[in-house]
C-alpha atoms as a PDB file:
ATOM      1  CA  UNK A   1     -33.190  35.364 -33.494  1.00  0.00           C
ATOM      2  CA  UNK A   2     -33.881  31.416 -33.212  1.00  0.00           C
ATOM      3  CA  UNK A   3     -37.024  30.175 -31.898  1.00  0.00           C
ATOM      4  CA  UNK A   4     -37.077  27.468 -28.909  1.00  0.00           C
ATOM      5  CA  UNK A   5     -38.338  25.402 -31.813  1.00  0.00           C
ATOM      6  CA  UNK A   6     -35.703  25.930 -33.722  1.00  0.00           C
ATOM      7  CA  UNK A   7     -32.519  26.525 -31.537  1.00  0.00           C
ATOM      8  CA  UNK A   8     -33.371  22.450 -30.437  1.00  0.00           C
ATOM      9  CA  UNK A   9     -34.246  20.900 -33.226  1.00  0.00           C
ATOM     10  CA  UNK A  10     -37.813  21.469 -34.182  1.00  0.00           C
ATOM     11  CA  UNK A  11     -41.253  18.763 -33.987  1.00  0.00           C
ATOM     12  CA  UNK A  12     -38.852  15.817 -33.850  1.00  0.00           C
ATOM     13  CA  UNK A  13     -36.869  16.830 -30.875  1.00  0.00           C
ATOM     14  CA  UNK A  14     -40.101  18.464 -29.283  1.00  0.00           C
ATOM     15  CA  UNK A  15     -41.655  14.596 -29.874  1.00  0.00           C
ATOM     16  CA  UNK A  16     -38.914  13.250 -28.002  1.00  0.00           C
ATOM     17  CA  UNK A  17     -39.555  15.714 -25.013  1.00  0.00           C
ATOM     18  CA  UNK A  18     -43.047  15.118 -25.155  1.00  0.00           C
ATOM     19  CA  UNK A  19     -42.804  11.149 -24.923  1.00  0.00           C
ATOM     20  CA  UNK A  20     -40.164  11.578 -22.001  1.00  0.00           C
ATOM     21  CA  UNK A  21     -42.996  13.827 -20.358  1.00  0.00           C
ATOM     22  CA  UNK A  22     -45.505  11.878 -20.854  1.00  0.00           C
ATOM     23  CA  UNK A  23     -43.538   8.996 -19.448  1.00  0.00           C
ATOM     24  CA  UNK A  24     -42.989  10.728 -16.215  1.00  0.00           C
ATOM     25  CA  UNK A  25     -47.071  11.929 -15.783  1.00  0.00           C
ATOM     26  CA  UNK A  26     -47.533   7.681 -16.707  1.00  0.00           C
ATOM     27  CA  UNK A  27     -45.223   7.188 -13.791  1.00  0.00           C
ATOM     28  CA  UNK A  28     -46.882   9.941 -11.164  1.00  0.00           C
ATOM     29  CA  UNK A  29     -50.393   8.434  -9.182  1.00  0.00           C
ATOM     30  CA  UNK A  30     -50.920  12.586  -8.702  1.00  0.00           C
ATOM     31  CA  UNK A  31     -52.280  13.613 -12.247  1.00  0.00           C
ATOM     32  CA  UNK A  32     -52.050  10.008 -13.980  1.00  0.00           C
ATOM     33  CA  UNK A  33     -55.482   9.155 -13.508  1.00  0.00           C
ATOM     34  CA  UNK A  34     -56.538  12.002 -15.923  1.00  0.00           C
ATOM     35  CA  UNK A  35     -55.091   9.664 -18.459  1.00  0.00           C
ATOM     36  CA  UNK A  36     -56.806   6.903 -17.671  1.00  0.00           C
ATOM     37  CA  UNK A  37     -58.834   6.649 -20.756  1.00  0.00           C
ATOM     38  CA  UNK A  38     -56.825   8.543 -22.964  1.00  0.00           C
ATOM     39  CA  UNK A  39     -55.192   7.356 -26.505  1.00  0.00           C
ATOM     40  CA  UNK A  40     -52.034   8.548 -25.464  1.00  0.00           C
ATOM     41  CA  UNK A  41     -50.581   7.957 -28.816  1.00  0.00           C
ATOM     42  CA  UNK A  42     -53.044  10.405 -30.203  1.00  0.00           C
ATOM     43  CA  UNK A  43     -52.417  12.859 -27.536  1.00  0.00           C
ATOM     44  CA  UNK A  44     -48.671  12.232 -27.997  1.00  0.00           C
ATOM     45  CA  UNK A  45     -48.847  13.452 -31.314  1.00  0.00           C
ATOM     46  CA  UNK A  46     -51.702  16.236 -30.181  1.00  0.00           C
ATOM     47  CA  UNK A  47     -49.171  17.628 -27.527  1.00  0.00           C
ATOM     48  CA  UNK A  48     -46.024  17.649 -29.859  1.00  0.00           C
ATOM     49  CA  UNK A  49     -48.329  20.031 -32.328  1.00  0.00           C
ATOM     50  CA  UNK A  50     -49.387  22.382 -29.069  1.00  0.00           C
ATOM     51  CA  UNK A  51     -45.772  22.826 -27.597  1.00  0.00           C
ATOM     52  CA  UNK A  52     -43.833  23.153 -31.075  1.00  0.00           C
ATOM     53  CA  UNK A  53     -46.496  25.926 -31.748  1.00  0.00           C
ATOM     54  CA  UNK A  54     -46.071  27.350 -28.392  1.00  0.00           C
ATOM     55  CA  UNK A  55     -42.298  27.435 -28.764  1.00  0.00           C
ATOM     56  CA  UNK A  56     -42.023  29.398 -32.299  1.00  0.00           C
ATOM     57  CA  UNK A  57     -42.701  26.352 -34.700  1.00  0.00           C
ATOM     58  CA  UNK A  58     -45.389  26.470 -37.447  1.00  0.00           C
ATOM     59  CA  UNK A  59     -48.873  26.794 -36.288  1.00  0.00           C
ATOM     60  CA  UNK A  60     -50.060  22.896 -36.667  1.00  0.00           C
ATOM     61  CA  UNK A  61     -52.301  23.100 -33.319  1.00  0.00           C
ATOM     62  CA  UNK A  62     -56.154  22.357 -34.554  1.00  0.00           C
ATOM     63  CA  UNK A  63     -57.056  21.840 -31.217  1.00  0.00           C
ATOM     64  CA  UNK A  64     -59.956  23.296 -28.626  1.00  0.00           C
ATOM     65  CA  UNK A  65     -59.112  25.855 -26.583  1.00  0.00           C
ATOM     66  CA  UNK A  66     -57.471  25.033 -23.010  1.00  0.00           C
ATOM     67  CA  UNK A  67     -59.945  25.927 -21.147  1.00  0.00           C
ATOM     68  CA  UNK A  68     -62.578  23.405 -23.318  1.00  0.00           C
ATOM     69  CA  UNK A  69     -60.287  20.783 -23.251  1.00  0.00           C
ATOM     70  CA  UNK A  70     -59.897  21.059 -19.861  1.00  0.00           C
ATOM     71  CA  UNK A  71     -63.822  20.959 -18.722  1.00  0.00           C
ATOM     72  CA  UNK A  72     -64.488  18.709 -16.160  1.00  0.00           C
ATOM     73  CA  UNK A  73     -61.390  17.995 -15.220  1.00  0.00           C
ATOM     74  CA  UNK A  74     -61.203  20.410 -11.683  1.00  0.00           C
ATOM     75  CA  UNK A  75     -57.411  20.241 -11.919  1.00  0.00           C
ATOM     76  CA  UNK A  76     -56.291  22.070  -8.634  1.00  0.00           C
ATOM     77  CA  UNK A  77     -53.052  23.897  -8.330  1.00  0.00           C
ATOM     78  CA  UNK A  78     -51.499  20.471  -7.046  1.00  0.00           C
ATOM     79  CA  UNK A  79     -52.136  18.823 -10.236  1.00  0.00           C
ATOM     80  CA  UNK A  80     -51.121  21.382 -12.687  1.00  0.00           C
ATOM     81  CA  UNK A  81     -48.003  21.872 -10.259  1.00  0.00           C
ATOM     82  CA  UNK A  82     -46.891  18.494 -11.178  1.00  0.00           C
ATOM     83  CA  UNK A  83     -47.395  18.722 -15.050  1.00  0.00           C
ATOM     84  CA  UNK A  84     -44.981  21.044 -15.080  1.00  0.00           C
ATOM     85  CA  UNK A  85     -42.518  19.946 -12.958  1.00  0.00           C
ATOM     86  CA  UNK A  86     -42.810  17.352 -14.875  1.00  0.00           C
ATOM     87  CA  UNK A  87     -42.371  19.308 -18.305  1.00  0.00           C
ATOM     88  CA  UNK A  88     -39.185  21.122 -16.535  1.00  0.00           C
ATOM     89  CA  UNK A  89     -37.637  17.722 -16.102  1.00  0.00           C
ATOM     90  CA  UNK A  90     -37.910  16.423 -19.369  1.00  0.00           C
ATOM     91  CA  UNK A  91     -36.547  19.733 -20.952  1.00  0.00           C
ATOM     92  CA  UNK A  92     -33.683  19.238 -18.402  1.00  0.00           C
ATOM     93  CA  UNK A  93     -33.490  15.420 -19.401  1.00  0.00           C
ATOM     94  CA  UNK A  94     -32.501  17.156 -23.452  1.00  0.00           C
ATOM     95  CA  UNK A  95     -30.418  19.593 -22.337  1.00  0.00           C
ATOM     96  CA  UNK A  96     -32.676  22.631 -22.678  1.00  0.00           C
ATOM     97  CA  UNK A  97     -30.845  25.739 -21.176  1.00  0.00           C
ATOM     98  CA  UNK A  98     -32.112  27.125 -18.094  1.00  0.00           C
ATOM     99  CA  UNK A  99     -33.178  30.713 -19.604  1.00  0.00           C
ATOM    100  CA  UNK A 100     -35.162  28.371 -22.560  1.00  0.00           C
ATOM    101  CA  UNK A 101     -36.697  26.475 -19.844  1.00  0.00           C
ATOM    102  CA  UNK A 102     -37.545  29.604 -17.813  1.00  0.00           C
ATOM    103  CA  UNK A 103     -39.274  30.882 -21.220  1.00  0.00           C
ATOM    104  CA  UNK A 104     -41.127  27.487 -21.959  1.00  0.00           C
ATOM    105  CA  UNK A 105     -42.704  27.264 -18.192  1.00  0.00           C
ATOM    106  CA  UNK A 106     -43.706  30.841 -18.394  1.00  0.00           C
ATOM    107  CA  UNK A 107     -45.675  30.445 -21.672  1.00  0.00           C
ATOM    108  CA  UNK A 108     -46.848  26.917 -19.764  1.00  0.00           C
ATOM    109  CA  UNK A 109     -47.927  29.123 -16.848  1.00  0.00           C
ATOM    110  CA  UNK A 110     -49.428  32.079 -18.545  1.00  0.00           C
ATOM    111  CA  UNK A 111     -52.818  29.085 -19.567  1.00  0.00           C
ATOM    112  CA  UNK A 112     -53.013  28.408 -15.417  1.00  0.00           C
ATOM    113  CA  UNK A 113     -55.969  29.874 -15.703  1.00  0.00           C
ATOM    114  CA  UNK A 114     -57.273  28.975 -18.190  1.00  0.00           C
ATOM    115  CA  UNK A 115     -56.775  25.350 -16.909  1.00  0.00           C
ATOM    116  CA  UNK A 116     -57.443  25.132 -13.339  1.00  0.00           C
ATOM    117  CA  UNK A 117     -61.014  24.479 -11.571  1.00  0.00           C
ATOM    118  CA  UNK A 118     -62.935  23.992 -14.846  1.00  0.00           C
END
């Protein structure tokens, strides 16, 4: 069976995703003051690694674990809330199926913990 990764057309359709959701978390005063002082093309590219991995593509993620890359933070339920709306829209925005989406917020859900209060 065809991975997410796959089925949509691998790292450069995942990059396209990621830039539109990126774009809208730019746009959003909620979460984009975690940004603030962020290379975002660097975390562009970071992101597009992370989510291709997490949707069946190669492993190319070289990256801390959520929880350490989240330190410091205190994202609250509010913020995180909005990331992935945020993620569900740009899926939407490339025509990601509804059942695919379902999939990708679930595996987006399952690091909650791992993300929030830290």
């Amino acid at each position: 069976m065809a991975t997410f990764y796959d089925k949509y057309g691998g790292e450069e359709t995942i990059a396209k995703v990621v830039d539109y959701f990126y774009d809208l978390i730019l746009a959003d005063e909620t979460v984009d003051h975690f940004f603030k002082d962020t290379d975002m093309e660097k975390q562009r590219r970071h992101q597009t690694k992370f989510i291709s991995y997490a949707l069946g593509g190669p492993n190319q993620y070289t990256g801390q674990s959520m929880a350490k890359v989240h330190a410091g933070m205190n994202l609250q339920p509010e913020h995180f809330d909005a990331i992935v709306s945020h993620l569900q829209a740009a899926l939407e925005h490339f025509g990601v199926g509804a059942g695919d989406i379902d999939d990708a917020l679930a595996k987006v859900g399952a690091l909650r913990d791992d993300i929030l209060y830290k």
